[in-house]
C-alpha atoms as a PDB file:
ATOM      1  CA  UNK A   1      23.155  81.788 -29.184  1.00  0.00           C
ATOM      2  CA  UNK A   2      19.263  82.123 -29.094  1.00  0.00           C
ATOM      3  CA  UNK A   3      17.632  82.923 -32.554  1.00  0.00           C
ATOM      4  CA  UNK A   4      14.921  84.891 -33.233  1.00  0.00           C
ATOM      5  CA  UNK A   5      11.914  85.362 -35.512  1.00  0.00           C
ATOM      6  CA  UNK A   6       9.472  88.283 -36.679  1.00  0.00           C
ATOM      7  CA  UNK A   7       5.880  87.551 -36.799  1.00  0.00           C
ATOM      8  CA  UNK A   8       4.868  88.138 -40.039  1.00  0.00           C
ATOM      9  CA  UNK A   9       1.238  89.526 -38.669  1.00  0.00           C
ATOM     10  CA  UNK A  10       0.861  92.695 -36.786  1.00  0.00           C
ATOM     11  CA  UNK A  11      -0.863  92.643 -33.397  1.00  0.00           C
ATOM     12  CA  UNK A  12      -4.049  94.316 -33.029  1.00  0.00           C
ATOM     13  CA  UNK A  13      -1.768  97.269 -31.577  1.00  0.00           C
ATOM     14  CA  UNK A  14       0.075  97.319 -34.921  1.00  0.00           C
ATOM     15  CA  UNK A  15       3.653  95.879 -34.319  1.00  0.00           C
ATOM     16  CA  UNK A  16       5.325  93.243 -35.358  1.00  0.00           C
ATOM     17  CA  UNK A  17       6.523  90.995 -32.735  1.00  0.00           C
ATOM     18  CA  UNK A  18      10.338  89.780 -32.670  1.00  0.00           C
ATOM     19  CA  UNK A  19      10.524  86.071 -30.594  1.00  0.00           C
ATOM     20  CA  UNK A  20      12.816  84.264 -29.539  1.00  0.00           C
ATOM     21  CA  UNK A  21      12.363  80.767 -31.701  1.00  0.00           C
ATOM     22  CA  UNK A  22      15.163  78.482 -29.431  1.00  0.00           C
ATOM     23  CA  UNK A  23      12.916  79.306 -25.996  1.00  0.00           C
ATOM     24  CA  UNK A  24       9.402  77.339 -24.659  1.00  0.00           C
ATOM     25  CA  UNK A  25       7.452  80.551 -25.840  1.00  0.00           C
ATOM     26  CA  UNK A  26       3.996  79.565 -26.211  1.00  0.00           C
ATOM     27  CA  UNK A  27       3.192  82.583 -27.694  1.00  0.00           C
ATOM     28  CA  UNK A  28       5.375  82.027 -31.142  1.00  0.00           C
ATOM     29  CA  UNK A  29       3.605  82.759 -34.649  1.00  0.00           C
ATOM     30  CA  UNK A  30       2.541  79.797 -36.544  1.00  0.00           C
ATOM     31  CA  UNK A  31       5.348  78.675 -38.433  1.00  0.00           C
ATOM     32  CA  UNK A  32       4.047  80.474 -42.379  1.00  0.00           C
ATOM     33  CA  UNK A  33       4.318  83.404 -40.382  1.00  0.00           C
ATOM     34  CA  UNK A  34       7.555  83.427 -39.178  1.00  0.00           C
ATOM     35  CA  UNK A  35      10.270  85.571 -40.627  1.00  0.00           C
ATOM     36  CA  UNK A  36      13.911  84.556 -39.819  1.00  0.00           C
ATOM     37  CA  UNK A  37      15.837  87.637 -38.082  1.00  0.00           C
ATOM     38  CA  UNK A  38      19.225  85.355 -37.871  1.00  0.00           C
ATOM     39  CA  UNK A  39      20.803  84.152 -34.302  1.00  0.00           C
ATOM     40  CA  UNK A  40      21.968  87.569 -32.306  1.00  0.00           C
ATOM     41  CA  UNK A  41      22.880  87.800 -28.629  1.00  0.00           C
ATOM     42  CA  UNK A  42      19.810  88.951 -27.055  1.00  0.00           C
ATOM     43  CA  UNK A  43      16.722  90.595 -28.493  1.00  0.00           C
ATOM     44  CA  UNK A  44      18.389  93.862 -28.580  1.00  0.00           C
ATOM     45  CA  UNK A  45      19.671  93.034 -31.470  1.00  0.00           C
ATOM     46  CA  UNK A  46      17.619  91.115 -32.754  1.00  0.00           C
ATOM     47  CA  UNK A  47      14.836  94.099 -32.882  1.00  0.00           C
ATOM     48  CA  UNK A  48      17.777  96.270 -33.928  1.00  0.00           C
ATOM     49  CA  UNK A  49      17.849  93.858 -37.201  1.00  0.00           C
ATOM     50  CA  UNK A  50      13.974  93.537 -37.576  1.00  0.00           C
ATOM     51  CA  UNK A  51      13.758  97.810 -37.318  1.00  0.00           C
ATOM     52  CA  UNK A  52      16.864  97.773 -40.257  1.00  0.00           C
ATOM     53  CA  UNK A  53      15.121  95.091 -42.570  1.00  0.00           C
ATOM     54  CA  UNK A  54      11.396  96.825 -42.168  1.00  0.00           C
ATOM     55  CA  UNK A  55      11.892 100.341 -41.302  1.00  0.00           C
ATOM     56  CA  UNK A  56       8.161 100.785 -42.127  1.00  0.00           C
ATOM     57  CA  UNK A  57       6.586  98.297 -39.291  1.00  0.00           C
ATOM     58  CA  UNK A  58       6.641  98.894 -36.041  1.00  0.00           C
ATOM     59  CA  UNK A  59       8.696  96.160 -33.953  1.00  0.00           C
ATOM     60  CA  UNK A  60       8.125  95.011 -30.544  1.00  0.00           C
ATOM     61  CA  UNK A  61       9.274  92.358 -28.640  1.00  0.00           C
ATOM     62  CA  UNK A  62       7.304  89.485 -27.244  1.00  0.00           C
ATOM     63  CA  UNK A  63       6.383  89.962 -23.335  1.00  0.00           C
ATOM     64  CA  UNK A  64       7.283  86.261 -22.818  1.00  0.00           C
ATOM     65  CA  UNK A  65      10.285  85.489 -24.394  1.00  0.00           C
ATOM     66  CA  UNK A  66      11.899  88.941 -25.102  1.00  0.00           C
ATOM     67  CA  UNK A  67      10.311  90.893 -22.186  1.00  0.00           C
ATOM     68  CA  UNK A  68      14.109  92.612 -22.332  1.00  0.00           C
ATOM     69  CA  UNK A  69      12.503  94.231 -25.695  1.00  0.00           C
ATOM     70  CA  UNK A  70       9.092  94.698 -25.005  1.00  0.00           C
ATOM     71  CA  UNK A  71       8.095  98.385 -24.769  1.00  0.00           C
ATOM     72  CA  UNK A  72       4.483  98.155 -25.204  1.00  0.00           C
END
């Protein structure tokens, strides 16, 4: 089961990217900036998590490693 991350930094777009930390991404935050989001099926529920833990940020996923989740 993949596990995924939040980047702790916002994207110039404002969102807060959820990866997923057990693929090649070569996209994933540096390490300080990584917030653990648990091991979940697929990113859907992974960004489900991230939205319930920080209802305030907006949460996206990454185009190259949770493309399923990436709406912007």
């Amino acid at each position: 089961m993949p596990k995924y991350i939040i980047n702790n930094n916002q994207q110039n777009t404002g969102e807060h990217e959820v990866h997923n930390e057990t693929s090649n991404c070569t996209h994933l935050p540096h390490p300080s900036n990584r917030i653990n989001l648990g091991f979940h099926a697929n990113c859907h529920y992974a960004v489900a998590q991230a939205k319930r833990l920080y209802p305030g940020k907006k949460i996206d996923g990454c185009f190259y490693c949770a493309n399923e989740c990436h709406t912007r």
